[in-house]
C-alpha atoms as a PDB file:
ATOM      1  CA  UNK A   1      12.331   8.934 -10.755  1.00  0.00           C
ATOM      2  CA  UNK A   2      12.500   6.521 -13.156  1.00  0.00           C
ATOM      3  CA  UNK A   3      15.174   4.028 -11.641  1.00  0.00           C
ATOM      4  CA  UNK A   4      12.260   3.603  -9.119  1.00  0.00           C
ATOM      5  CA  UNK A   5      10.734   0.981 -11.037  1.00  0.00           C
ATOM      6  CA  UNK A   6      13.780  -1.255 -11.275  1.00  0.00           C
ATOM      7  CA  UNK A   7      15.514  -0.787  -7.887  1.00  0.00           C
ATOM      8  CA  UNK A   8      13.765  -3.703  -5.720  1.00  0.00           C
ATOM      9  CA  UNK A   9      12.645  -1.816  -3.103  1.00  0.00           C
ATOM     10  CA  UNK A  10       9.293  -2.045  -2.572  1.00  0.00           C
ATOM     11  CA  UNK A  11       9.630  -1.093   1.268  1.00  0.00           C
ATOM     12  CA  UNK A  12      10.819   2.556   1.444  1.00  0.00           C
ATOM     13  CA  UNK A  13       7.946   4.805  -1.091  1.00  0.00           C
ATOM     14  CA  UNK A  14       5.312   7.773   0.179  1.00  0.00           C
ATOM     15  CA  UNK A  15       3.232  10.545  -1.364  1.00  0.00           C
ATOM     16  CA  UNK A  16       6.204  11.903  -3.126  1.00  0.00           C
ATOM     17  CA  UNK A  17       9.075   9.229  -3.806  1.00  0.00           C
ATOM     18  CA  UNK A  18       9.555   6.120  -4.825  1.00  0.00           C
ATOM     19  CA  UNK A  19       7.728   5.563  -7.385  1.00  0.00           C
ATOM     20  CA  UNK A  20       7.565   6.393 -10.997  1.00  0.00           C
ATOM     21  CA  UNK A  21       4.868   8.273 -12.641  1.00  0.00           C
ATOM     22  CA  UNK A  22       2.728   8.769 -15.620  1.00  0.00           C
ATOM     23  CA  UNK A  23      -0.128  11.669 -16.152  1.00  0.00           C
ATOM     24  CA  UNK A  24      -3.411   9.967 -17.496  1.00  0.00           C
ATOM     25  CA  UNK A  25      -4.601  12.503 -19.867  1.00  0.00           C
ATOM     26  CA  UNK A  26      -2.838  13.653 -22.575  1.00  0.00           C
ATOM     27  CA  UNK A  27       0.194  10.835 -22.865  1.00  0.00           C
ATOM     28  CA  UNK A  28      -1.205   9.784 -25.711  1.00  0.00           C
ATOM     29  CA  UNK A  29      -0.248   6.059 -25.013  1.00  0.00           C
ATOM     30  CA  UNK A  30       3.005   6.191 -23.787  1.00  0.00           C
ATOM     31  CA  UNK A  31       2.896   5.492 -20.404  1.00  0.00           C
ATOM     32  CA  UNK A  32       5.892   4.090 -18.637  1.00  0.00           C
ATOM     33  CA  UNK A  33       8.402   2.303 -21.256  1.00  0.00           C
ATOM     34  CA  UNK A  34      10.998  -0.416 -20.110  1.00  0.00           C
ATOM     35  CA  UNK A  35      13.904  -1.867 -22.362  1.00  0.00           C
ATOM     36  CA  UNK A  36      14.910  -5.285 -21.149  1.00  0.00           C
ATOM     37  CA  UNK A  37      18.726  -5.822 -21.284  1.00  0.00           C
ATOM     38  CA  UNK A  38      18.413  -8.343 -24.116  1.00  0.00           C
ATOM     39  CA  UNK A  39      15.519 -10.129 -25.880  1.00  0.00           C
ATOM     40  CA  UNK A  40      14.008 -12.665 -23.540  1.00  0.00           C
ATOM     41  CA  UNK A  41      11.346 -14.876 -23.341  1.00  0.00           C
ATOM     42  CA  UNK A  42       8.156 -14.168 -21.048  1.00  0.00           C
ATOM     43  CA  UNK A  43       4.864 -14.802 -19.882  1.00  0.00           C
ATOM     44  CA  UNK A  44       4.384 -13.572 -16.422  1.00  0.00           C
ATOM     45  CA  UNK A  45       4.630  -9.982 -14.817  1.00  0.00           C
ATOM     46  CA  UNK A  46       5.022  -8.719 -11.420  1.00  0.00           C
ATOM     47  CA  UNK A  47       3.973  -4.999 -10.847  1.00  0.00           C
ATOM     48  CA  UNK A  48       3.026  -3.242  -7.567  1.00  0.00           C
ATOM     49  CA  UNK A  49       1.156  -0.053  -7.956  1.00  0.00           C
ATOM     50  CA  UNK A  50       1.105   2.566  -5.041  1.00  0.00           C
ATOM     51  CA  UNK A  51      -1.131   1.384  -2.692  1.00  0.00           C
ATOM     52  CA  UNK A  52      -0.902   3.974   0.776  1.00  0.00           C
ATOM     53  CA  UNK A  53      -4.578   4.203   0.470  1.00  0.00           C
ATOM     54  CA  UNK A  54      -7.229   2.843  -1.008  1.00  0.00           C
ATOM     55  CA  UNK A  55      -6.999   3.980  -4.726  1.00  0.00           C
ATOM     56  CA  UNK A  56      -7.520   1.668  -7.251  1.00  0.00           C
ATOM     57  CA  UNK A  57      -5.575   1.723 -11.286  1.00  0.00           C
ATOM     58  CA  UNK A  58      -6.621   0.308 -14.650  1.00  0.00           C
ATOM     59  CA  UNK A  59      -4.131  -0.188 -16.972  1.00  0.00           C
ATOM     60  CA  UNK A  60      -2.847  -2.091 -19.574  1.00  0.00           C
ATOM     61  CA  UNK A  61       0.500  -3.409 -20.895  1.00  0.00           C
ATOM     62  CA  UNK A  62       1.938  -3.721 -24.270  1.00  0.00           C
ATOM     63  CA  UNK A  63       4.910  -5.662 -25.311  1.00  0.00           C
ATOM     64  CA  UNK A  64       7.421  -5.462 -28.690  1.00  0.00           C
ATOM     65  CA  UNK A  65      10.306  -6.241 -29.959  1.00  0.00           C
ATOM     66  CA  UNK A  66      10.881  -3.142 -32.169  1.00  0.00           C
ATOM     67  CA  UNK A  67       8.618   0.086 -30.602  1.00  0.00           C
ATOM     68  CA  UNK A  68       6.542  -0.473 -33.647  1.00  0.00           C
ATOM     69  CA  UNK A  69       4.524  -3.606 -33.726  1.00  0.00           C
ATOM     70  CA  UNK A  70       3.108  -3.493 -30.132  1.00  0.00           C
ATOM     71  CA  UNK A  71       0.965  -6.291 -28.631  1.00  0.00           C
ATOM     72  CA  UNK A  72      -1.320  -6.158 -25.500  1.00  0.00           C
ATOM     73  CA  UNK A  73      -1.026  -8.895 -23.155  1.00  0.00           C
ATOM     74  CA  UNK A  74      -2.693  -7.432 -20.170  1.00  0.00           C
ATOM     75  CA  UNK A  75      -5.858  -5.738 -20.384  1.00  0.00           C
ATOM     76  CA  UNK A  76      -6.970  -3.957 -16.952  1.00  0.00           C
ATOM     77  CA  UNK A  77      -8.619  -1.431 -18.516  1.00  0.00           C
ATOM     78  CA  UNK A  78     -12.158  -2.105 -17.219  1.00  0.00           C
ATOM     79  CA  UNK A  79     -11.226  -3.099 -13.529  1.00  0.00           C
ATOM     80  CA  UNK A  80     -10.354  -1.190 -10.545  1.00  0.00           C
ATOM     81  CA  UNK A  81      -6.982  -2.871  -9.181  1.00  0.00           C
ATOM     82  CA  UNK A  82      -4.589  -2.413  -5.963  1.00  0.00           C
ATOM     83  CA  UNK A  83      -1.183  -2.942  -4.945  1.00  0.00           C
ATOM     84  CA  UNK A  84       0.515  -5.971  -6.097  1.00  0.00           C
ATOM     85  CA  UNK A  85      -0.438  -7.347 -10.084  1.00  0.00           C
ATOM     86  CA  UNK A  86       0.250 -10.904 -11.030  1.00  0.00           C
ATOM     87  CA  UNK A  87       0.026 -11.548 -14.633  1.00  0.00           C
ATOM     88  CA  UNK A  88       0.051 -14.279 -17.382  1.00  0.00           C
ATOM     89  CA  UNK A  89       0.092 -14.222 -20.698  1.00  0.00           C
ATOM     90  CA  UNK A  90       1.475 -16.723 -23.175  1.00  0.00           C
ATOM     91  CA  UNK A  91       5.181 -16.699 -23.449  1.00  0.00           C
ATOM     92  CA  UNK A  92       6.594 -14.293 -26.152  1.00  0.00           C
ATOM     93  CA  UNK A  93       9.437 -12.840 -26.912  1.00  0.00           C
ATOM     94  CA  UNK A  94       9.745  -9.289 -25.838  1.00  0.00           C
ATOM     95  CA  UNK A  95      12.596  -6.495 -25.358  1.00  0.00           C
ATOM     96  CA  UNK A  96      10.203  -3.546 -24.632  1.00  0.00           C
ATOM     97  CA  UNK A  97       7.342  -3.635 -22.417  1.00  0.00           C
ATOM     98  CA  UNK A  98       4.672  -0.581 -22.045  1.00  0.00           C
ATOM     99  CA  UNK A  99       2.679   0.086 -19.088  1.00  0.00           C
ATOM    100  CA  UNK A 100      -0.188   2.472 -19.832  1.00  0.00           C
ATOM    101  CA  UNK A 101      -2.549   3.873 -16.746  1.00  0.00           C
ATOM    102  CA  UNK A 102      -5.701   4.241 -17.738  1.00  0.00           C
ATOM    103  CA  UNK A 103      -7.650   5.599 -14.674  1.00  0.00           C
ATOM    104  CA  UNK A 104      -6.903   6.459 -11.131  1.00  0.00           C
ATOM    105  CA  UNK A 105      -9.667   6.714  -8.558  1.00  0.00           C
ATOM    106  CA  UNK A 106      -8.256   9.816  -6.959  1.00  0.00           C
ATOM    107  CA  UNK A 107      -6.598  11.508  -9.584  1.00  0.00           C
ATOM    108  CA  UNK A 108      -5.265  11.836 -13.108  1.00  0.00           C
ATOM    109  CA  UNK A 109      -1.541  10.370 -12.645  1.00  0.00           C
ATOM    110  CA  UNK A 110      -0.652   6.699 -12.738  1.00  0.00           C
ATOM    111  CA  UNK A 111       1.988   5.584 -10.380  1.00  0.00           C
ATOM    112  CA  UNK A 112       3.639   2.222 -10.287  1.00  0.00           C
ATOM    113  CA  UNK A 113       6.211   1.448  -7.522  1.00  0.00           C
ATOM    114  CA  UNK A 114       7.548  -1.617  -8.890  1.00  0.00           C
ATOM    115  CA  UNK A 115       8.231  -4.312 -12.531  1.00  0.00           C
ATOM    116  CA  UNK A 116       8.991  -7.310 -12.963  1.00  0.00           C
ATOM    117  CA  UNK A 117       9.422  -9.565 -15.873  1.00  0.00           C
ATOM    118  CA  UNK A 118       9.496 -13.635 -15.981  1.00  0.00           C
ATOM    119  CA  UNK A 119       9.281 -16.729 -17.488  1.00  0.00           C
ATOM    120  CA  UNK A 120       7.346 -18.733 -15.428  1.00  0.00           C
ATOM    121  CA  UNK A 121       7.061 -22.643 -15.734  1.00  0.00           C
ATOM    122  CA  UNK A 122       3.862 -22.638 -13.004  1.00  0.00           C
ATOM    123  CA  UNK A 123       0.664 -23.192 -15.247  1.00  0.00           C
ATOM    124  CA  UNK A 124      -2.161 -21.209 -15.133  1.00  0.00           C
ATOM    125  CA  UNK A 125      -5.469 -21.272 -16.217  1.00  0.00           C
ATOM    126  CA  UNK A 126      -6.933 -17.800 -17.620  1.00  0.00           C
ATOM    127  CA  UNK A 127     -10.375 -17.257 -19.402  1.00  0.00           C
ATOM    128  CA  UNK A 128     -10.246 -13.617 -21.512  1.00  0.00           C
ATOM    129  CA  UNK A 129      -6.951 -12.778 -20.171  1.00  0.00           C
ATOM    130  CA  UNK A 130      -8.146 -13.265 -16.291  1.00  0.00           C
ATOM    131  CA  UNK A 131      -6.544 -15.639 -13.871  1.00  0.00           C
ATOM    132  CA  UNK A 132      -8.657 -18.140 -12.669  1.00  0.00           C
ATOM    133  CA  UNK A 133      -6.784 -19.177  -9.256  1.00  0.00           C
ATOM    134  CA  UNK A 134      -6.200 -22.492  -7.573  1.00  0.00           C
ATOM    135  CA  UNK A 135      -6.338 -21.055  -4.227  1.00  0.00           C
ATOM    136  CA  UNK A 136      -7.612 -17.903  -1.746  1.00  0.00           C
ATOM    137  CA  UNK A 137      -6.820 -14.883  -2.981  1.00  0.00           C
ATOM    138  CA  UNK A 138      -9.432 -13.113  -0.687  1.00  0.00           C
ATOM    139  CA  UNK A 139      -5.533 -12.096   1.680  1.00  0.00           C
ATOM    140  CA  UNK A 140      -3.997  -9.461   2.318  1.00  0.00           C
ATOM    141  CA  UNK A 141      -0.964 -10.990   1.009  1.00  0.00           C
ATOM    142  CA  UNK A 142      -2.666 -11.312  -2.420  1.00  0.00           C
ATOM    143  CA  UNK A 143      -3.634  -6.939  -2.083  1.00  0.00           C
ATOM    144  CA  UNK A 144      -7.093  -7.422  -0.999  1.00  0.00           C
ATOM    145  CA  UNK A 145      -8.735  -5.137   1.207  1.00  0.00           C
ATOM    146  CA  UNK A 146     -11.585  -4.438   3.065  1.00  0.00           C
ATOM    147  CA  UNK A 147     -13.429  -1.130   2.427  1.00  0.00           C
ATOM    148  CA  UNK A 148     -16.301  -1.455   3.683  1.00  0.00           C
ATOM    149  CA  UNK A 149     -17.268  -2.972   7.286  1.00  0.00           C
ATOM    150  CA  UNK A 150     -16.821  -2.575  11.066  1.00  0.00           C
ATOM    151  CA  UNK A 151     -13.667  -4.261  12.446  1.00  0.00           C
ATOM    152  CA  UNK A 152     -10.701  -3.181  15.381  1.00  0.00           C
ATOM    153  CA  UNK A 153      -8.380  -4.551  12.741  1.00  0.00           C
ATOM    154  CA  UNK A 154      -9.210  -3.517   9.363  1.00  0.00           C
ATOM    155  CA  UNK A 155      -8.154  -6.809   7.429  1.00  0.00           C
ATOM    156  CA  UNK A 156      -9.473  -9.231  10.171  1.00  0.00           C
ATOM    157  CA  UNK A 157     -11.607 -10.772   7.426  1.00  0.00           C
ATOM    158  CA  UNK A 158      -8.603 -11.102   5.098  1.00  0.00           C
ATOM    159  CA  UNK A 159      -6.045 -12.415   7.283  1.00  0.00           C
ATOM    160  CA  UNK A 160      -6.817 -16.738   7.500  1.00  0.00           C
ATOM    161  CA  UNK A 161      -7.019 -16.780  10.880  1.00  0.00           C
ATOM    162  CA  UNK A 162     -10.349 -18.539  11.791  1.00  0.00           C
ATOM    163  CA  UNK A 163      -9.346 -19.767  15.430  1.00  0.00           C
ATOM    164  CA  UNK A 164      -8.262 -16.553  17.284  1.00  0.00           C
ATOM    165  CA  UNK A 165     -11.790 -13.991  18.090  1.00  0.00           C
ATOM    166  CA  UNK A 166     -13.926 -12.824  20.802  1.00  0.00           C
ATOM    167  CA  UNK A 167     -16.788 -10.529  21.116  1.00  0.00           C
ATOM    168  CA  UNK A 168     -14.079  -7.687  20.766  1.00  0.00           C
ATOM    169  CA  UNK A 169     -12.068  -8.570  17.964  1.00  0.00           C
ATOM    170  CA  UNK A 170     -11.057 -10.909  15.309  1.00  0.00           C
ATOM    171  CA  UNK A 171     -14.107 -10.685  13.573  1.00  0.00           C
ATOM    172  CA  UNK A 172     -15.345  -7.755  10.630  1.00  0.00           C
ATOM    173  CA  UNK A 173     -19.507  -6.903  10.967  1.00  0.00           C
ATOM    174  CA  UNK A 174     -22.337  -4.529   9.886  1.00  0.00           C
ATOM    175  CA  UNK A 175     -25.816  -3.720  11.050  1.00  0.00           C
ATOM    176  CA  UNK A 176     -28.006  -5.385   9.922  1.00  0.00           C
ATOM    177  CA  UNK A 177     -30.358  -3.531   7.037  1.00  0.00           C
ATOM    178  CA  UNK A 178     -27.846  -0.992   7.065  1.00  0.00           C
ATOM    179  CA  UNK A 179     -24.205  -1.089   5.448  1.00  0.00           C
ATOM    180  CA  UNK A 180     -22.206  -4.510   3.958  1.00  0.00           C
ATOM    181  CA  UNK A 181     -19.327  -5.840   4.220  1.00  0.00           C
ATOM    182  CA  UNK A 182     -17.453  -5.018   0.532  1.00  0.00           C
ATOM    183  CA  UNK A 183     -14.222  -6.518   0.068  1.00  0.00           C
ATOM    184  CA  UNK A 184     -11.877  -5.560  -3.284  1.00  0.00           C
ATOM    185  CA  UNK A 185      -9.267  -7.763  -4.507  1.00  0.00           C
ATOM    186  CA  UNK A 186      -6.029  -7.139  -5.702  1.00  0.00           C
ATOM    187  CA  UNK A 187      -6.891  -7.603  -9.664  1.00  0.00           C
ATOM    188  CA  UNK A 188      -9.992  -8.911 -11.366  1.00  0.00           C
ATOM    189  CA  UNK A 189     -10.345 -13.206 -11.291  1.00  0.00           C
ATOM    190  CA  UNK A 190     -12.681 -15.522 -12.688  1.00  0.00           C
ATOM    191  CA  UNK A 191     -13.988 -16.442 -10.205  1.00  0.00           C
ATOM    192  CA  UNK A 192     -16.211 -19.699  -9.622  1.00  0.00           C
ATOM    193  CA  UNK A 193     -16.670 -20.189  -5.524  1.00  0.00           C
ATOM    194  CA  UNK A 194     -16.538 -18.399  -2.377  1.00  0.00           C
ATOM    195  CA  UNK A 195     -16.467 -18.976   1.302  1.00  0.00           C
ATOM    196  CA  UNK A 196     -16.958 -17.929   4.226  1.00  0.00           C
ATOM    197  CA  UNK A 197     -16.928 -18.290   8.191  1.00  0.00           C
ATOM    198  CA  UNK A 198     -19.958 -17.341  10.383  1.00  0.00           C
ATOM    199  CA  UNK A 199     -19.012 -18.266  13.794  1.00  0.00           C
ATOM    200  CA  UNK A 200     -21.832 -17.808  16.556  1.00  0.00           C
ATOM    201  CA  UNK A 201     -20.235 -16.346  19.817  1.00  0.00           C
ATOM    202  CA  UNK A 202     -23.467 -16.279  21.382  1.00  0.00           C
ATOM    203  CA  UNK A 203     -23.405 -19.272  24.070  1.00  0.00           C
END
């Protein structure tokens, strides 16, 4: 349905509601349109795409003020991204905003369970478009997952707790010469440092 989108609830969606769609192939372009309720002024987006498994969307998103002269602000076309989007453009003033999927890992429809439109006075730093963050966004709270790696929890690695583990949990592993540990965040980043905890438990 296409109230979906704009309804806030971002608890209560499956396989087959809450959520609306858009098929891939043969759209040509027109994805998922929203009219804002008057002309505002914008330059950050909030959009959670379905995310009960581990799928991952590209996309992009145009804005306008007339459904004829379309810009793109958002370019996701060449990444694989999950769940929650945070995006930033410079501010412009917009009353129509596109969404168009581009590719879904699974299949050919895109699905996006919620939208969101801002003006946001927080600054950010981008390079081509990207984000480049002040802080971890290696969380689950920030839609990264693990997908590849040995753990009782799945998101053990993801979840900032570096105090609480034993030689049965807490921790994410692989054998050694065979396997990794692959973790995919929420959206692409720029991305300039990383780190990571090796803790010995052997006494």
């Amino acid at each position: 349905m296409r109230a979906n989108l704009l309804d806030g609830n971002v608890a209560t969606y499956d396989m087959d509601r809450g959520f609306t769609r858009h098929p891939i192939d043969d759209n040509n372009g027109q994805g998922i349109l929203v009219k804002l309720g008057m002309q505002c002024i914008i330059n950050h987006m909030r959009m959670m795409l379905w995310d009960k498994d581990q799928r991952g969307y590209s996309y992009y998103i145009e804005v306008s003020m007339d459904q004829k002269d379309w810009v793109r602000v958002v370019d996701h076309t060449r990444y694989h991204c999950r769940s929650w989007q945070y995006m930033y453009f410079p501010a412009r003033v917009v009353r129509y905003v596109r969404i168009v999927g581009t590719n879904n890992t699974v299949n050919r429809v895109f699905h996006c369970v919620a939208f969101e439109a801002y003006y946001s006075k927080q600054e950010v730093k981008l390079h081509k478009g990207l984000i480049i963050p002040r802080e971890n966004v290696a969380l689950v709270t920030k839609s990264a997952l693990v997908i590849e790696g040995v753990s009782r929890s799945r998101n053990n690695l993801l979840n900032g707790d570096i105090h609480h583990y034993d030689w049965d949990s807490g921790y994410t592993c692989h054998q050694l010469g065979s396997g990794s540990i692959c973790v995919q965040l929420g959206q692409a980043y720029r991305l300039s440092s990383c780190k990571y905890e090796n803790k010995n438990l052997v006494p």
